[in-house]
PDB file of N, CA and C in Angstrom:
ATOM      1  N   UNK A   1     -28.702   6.004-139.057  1.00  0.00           N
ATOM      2  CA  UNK A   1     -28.302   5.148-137.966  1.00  0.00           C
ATOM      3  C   UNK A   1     -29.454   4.179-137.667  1.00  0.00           C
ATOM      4  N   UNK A   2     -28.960   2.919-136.884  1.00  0.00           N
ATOM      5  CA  UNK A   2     -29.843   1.888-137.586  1.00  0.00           C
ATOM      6  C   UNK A   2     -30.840   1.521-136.287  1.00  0.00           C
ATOM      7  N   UNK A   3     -32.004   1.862-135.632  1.00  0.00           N
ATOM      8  CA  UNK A   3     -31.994   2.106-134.072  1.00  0.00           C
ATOM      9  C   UNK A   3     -31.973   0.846-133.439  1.00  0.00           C
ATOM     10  N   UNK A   4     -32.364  -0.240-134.307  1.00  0.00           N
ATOM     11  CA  UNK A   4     -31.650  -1.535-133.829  1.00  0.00           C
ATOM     12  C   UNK A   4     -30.676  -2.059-133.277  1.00  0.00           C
ATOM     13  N   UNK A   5     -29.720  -1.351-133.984  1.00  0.00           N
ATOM     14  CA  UNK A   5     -28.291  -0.972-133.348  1.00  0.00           C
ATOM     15  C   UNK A   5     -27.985  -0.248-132.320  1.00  0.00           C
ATOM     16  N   UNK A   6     -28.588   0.544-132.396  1.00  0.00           N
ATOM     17  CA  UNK A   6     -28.556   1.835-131.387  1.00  0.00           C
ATOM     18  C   UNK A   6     -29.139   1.191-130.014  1.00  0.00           C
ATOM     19  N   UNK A   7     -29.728   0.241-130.399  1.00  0.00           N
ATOM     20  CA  UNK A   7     -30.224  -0.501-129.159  1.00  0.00           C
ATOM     21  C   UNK A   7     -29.123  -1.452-128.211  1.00  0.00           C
ATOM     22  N   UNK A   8     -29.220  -2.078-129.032  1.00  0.00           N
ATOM     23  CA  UNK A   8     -28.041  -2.913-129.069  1.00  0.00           C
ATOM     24  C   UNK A   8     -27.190  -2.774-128.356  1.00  0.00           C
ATOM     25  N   UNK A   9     -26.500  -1.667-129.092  1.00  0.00           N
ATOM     26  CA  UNK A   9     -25.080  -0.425-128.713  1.00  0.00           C
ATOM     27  C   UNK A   9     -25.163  -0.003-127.050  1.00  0.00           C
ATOM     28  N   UNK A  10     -26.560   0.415-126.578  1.00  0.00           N
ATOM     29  CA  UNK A  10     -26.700   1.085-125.765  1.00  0.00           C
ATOM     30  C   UNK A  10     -27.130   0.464-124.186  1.00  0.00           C
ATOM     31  N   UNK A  11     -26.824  -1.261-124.601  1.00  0.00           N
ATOM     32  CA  UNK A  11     -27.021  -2.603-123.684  1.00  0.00           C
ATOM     33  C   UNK A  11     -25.749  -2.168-123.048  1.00  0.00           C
ATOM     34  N   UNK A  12     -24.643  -2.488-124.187  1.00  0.00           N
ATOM     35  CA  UNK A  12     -23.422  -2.621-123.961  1.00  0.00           C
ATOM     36  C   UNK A  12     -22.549  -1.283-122.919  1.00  0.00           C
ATOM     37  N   UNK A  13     -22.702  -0.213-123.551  1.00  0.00           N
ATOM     38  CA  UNK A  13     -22.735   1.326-122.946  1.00  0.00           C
ATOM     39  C   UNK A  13     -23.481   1.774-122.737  1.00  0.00           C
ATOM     40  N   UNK A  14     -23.736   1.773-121.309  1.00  0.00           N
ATOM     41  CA  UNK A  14     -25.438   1.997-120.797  1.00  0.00           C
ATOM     42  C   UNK A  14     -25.284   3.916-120.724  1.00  0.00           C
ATOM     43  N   UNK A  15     -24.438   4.587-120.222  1.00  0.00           N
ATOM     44  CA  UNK A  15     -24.275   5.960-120.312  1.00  0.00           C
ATOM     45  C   UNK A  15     -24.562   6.740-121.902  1.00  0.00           C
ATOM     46  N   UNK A  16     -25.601   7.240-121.694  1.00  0.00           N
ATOM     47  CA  UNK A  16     -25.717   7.676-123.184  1.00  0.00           C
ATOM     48  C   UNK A  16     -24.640   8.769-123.912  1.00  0.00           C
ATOM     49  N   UNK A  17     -24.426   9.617-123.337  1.00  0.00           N
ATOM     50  CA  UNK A  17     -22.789  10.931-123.246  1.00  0.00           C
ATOM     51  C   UNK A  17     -21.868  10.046-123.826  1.00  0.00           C
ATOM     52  N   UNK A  18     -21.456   8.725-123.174  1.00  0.00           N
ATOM     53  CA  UNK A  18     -20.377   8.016-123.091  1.00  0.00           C
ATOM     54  C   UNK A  18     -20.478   7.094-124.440  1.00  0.00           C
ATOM     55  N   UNK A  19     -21.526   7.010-124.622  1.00  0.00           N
ATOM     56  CA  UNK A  19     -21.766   5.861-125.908  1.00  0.00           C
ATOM     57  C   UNK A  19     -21.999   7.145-127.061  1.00  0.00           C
ATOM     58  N   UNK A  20     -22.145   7.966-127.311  1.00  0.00           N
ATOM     59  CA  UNK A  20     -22.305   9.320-128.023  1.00  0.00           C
ATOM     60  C   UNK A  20     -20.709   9.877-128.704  1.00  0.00           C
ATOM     61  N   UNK A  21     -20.033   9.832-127.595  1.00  0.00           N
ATOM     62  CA  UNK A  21     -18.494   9.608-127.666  1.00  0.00           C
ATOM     63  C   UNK A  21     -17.838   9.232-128.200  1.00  0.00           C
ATOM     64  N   UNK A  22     -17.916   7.789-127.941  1.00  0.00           N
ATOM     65  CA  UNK A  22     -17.437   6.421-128.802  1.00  0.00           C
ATOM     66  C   UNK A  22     -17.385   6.602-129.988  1.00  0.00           C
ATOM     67  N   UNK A  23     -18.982   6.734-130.169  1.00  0.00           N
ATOM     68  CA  UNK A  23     -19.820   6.371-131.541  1.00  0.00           C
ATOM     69  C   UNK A  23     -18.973   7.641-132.363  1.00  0.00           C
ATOM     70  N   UNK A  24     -19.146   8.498-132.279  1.00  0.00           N
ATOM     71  CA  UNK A  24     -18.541   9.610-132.521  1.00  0.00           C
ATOM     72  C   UNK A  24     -17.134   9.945-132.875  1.00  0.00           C
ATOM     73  N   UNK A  25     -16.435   9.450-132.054  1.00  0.00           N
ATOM     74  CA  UNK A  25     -14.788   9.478-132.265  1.00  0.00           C
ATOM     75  C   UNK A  25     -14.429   8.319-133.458  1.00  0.00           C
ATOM     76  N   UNK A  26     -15.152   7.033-132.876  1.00  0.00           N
ATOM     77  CA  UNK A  26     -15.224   6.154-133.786  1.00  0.00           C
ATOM     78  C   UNK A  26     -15.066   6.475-135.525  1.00  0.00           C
ATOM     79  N   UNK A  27     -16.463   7.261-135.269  1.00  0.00           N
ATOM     80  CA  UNK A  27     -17.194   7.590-137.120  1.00  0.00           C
ATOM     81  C   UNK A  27     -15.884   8.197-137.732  1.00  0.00           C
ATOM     82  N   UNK A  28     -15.785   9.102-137.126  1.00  0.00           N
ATOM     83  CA  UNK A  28     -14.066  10.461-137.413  1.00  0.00           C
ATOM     84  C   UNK A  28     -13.075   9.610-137.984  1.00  0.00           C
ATOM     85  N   UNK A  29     -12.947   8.469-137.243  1.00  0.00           N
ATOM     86  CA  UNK A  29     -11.318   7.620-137.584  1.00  0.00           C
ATOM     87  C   UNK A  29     -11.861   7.079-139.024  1.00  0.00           C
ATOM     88  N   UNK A  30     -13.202   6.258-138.760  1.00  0.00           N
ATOM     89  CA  UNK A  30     -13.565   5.342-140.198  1.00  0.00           C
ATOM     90  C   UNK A  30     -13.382   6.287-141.309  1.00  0.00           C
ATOM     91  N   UNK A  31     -13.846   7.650-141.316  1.00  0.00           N
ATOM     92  CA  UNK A  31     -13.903   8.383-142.259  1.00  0.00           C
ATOM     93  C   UNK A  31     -12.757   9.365-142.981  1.00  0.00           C
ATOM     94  N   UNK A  32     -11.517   8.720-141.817  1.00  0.00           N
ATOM     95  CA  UNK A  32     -10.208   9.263-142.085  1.00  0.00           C
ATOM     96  C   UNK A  32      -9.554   7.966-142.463  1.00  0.00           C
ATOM     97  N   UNK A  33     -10.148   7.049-142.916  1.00  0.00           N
ATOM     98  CA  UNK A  33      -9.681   5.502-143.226  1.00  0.00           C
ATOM     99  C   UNK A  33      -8.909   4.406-142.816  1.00  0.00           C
ATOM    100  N   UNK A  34      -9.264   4.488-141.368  1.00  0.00           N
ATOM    101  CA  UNK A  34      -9.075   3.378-140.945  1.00  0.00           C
ATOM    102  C   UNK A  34     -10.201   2.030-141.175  1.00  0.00           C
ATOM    103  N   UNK A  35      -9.976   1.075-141.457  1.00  0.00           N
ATOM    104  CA  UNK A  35     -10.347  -0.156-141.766  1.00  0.00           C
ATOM    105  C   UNK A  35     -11.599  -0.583-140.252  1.00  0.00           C
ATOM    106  N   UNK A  36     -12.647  -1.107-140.917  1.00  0.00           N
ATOM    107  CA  UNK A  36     -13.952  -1.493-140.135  1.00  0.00           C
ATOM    108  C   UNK A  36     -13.425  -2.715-139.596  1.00  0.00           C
ATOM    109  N   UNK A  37     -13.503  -2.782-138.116  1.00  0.00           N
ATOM    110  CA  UNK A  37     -13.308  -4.227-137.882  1.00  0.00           C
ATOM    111  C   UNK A  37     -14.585  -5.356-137.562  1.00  0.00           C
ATOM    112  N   UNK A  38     -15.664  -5.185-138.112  1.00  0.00           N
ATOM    113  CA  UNK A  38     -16.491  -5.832-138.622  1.00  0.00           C
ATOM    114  C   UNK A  38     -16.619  -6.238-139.703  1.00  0.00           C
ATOM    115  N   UNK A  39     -16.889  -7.075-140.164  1.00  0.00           N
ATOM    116  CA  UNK A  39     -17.757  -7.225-141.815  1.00  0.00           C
ATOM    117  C   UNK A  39     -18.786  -7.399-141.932  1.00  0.00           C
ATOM    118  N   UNK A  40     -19.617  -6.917-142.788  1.00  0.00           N
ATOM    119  CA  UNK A  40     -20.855  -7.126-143.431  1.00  0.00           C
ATOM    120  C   UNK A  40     -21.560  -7.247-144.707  1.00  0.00           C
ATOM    121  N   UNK A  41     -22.181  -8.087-144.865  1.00  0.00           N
ATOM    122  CA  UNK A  41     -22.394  -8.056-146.269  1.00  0.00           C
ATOM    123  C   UNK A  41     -23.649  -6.911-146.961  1.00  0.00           C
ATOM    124  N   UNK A  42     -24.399  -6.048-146.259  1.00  0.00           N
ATOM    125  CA  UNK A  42     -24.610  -4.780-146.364  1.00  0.00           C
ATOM    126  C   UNK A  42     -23.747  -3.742-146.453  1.00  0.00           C
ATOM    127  N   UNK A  43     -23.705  -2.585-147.085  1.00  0.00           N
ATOM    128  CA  UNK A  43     -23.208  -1.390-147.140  1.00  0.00           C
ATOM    129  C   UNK A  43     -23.798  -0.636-145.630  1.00  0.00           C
ATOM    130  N   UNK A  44     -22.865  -0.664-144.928  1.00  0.00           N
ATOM    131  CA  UNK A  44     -23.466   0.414-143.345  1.00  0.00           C
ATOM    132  C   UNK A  44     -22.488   1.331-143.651  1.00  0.00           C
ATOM    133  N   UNK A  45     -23.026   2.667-142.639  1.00  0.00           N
ATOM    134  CA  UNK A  45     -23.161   3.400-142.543  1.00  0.00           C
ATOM    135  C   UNK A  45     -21.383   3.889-141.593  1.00  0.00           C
ATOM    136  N   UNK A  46     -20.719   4.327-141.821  1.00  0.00           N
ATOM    137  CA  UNK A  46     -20.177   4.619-140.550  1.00  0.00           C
ATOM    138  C   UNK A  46     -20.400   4.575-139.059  1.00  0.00           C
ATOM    139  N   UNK A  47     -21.583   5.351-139.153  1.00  0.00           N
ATOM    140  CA  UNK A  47     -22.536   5.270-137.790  1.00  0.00           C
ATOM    141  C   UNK A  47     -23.245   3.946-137.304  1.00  0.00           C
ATOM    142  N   UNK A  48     -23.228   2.946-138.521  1.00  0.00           N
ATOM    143  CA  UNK A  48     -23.655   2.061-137.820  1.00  0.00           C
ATOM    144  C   UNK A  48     -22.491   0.763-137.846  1.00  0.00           C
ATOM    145  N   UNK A  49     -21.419   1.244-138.398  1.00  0.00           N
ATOM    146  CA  UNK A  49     -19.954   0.094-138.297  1.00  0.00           C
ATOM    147  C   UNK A  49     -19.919   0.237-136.514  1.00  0.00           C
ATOM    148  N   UNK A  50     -19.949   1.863-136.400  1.00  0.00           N
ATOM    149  CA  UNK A  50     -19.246   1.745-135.135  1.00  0.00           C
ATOM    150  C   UNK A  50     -20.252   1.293-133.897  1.00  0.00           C
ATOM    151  N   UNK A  51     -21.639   1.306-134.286  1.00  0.00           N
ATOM    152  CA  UNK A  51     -22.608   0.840-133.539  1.00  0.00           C
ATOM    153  C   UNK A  51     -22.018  -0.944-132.928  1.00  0.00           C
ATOM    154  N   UNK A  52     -21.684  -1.223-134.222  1.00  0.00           N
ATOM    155  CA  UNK A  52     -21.735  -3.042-134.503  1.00  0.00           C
ATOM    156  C   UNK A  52     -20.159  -3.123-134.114  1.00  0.00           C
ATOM    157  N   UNK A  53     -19.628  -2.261-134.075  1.00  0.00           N
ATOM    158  CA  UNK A  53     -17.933  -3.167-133.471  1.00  0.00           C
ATOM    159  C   UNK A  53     -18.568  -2.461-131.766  1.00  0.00           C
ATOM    160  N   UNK A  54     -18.930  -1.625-131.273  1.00  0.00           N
ATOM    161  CA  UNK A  54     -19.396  -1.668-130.037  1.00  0.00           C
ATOM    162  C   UNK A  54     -20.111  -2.869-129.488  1.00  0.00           C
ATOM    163  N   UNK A  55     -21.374  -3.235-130.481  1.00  0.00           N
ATOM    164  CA  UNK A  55     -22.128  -4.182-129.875  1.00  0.00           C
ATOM    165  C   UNK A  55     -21.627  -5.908-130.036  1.00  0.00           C
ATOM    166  N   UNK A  56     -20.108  -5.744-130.758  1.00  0.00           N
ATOM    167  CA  UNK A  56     -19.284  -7.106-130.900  1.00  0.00           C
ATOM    168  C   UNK A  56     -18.248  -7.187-130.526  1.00  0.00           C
ATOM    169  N   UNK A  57     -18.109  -5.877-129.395  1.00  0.00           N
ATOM    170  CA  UNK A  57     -17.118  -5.839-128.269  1.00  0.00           C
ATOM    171  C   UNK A  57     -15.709  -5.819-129.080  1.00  0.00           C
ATOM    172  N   UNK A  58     -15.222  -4.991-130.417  1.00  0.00           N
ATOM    173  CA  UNK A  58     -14.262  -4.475-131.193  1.00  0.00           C
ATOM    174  C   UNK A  58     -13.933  -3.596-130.931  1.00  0.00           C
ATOM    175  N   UNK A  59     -14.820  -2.781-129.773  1.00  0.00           N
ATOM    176  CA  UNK A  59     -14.106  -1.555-129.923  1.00  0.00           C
ATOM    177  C   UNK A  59     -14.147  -1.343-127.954  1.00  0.00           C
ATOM    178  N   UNK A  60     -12.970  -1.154-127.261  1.00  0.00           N
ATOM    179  CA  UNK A  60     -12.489  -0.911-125.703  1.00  0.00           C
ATOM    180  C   UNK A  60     -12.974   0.774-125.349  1.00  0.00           C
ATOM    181  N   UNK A  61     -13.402   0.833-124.195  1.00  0.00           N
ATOM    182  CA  UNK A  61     -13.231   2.027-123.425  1.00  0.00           C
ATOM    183  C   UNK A  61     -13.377   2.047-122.582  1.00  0.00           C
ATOM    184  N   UNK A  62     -12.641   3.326-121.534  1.00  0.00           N
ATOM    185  CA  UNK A  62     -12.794   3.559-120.537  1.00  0.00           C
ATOM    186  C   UNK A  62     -13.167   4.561-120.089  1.00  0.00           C
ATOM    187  N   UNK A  63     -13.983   4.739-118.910  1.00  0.00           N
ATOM    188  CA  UNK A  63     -14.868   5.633-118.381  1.00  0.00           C
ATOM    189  C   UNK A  63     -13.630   6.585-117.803  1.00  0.00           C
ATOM    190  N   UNK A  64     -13.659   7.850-117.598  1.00  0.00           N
ATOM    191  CA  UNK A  64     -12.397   8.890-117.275  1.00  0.00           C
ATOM    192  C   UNK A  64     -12.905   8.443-115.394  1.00  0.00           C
ATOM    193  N   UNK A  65     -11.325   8.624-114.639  1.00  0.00           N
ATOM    194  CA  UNK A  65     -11.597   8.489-113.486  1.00  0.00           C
ATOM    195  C   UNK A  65     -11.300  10.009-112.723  1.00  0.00           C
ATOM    196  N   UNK A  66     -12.508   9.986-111.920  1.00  0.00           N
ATOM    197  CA  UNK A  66     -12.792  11.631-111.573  1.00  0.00           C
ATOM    198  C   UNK A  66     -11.915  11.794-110.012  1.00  0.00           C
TER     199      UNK A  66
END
């Protein structure tokens, strides 16, 4: 994971649990093959597709209401 990204990532989703989540549920789908909605002309990582559709606002969430 790329901590550049992770930086990045963690502007956007300031809750770390919550961005852990994402990132996480995210990786699961890519790796059950759903399609990256980024492109890059590097080979990334799962972990860091979902970093970069977080930090290019591709990917929505919502905080659970308590």
């Amino acid at each position: 994971m790329r901590d550049d990204y992770l930086k990045e990532a963690h502007k956007v989703i300031t809750d770390a649990n919550l961005l852990i989540n994402v990132v996480s549920r995210r990786v699961k789908q890519l790796r059950r093959g759903s399609r990256a909605l980024v492109e890059s002309l590097e080979k990334l990582s799962p972990e860091d597709i979902a970093l970069r559709e977080i930090i290019e606002g591709k990917i929505t969430f919502q905080e659970a209401a308590e």
